[in-house]
C-alpha atoms as a PDB file:
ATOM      1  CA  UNK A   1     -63.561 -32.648  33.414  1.00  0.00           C
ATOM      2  CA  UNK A   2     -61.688 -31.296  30.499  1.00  0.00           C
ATOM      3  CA  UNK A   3     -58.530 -33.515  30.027  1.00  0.00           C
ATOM      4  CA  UNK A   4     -57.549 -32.674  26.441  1.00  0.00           C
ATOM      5  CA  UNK A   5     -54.635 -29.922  27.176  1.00  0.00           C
ATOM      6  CA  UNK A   6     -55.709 -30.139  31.080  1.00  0.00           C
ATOM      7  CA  UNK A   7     -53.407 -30.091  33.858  1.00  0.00           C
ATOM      8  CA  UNK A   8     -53.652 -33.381  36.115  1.00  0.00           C
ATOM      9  CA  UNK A   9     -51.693 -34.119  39.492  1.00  0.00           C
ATOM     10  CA  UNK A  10     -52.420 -37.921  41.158  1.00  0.00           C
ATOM     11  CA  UNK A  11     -51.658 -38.547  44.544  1.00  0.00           C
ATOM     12  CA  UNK A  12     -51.326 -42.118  45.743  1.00  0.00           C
ATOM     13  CA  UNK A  13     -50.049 -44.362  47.672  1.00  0.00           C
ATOM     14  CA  UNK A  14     -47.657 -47.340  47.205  1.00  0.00           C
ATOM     15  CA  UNK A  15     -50.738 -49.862  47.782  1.00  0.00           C
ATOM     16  CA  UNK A  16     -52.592 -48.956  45.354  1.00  0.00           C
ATOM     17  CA  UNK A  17     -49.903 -47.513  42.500  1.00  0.00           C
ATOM     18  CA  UNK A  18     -50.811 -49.434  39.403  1.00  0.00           C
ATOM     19  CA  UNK A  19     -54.360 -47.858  39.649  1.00  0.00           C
ATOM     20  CA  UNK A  20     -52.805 -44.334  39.706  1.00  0.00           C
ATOM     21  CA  UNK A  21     -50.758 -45.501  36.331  1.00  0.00           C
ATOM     22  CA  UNK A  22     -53.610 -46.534  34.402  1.00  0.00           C
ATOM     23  CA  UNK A  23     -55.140 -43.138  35.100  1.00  0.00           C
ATOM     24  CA  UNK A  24     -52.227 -41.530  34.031  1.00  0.00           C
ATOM     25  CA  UNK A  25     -52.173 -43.303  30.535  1.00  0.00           C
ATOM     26  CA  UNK A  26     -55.598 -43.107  30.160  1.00  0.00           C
ATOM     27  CA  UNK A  27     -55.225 -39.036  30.644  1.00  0.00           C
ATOM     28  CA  UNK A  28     -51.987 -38.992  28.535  1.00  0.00           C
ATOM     29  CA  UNK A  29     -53.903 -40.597  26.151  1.00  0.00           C
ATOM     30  CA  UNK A  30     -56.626 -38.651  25.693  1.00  0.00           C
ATOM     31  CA  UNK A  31     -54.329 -35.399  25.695  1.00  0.00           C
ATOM     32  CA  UNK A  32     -54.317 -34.115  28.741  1.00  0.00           C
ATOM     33  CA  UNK A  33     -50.880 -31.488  28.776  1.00  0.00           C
ATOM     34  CA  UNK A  34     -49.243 -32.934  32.130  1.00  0.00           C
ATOM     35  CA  UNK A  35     -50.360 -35.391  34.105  1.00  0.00           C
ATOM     36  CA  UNK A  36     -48.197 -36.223  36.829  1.00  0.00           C
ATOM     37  CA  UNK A  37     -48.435 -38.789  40.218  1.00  0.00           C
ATOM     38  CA  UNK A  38     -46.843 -38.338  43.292  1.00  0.00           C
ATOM     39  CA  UNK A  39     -46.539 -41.606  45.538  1.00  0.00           C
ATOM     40  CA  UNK A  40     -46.933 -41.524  49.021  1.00  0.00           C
ATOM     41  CA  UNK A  41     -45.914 -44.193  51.808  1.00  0.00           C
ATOM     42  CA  UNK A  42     -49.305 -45.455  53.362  1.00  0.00           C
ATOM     43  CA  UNK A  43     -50.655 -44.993  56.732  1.00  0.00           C
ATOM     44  CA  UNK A  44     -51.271 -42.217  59.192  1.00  0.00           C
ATOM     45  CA  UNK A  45     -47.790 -40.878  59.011  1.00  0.00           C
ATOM     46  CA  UNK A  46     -48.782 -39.476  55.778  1.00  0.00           C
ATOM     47  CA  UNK A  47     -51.175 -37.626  57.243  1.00  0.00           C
ATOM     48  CA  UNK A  48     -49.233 -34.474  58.464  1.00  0.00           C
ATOM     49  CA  UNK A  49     -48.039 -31.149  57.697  1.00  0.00           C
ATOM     50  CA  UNK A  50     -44.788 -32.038  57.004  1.00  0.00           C
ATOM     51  CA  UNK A  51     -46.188 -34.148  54.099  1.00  0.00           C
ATOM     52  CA  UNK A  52     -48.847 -31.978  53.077  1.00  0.00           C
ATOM     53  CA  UNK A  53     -45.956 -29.396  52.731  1.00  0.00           C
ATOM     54  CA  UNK A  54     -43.686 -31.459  51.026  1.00  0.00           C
ATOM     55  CA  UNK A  55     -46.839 -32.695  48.774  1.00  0.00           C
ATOM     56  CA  UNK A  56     -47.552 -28.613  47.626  1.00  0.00           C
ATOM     57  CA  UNK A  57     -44.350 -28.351  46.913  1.00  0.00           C
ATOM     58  CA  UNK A  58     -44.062 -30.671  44.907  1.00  0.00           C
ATOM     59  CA  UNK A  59     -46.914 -29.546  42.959  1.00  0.00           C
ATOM     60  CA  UNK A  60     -45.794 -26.340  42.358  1.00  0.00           C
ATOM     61  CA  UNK A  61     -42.246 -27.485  41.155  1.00  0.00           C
ATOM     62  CA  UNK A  62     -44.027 -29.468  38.393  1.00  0.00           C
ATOM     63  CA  UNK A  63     -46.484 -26.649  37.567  1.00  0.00           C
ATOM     64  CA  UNK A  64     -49.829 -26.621  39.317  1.00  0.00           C
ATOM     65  CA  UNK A  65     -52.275 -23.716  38.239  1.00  0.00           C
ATOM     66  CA  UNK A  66     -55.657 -23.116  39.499  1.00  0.00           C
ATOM     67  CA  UNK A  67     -57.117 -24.547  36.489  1.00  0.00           C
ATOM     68  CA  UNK A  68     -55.151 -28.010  37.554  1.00  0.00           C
ATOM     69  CA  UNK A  69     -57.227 -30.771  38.377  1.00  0.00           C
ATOM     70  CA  UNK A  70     -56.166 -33.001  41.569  1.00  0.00           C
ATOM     71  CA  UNK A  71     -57.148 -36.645  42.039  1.00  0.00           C
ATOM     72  CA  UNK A  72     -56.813 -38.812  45.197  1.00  0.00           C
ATOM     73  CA  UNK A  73     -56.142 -42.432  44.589  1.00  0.00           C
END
């Protein structure tokens, strides 16, 4: 994984945030060009296409490409 200048997009949920936010810095740190997170509520309701919609949506609005690296916390 490249992060210097690399595109970055965390999803989480709101159990285990902080984790997600030390990734972040970490990336920021080391230079990666965005790196955002996108917190989700936990449990099976989360599971659906309603979120997964709202989810890709929200990943385009803040710039996905297909280079763009996507990590599950």
């Amino acid at each position: 994984m490249d992060v210097p200048g690399g595109s970055f997009f965390i999803l989480t949920d709101e159990n285990v945030r902080s984790y997600a936010e030390q990734a972040q810095k970490l990336m920021k740190q080391a230079g990666a060009r965005v790196c955002e997170i996108l917190i989700l509520k936990p449990g099976e309701q989360t599971k659906s296409f309603a979120e997964f919609e709202k989810t890709s949506r929200w990943m385009l609005q803040n710039g996905v490409e297909r280079s763009s690296t996507l990590i599950a916390i």
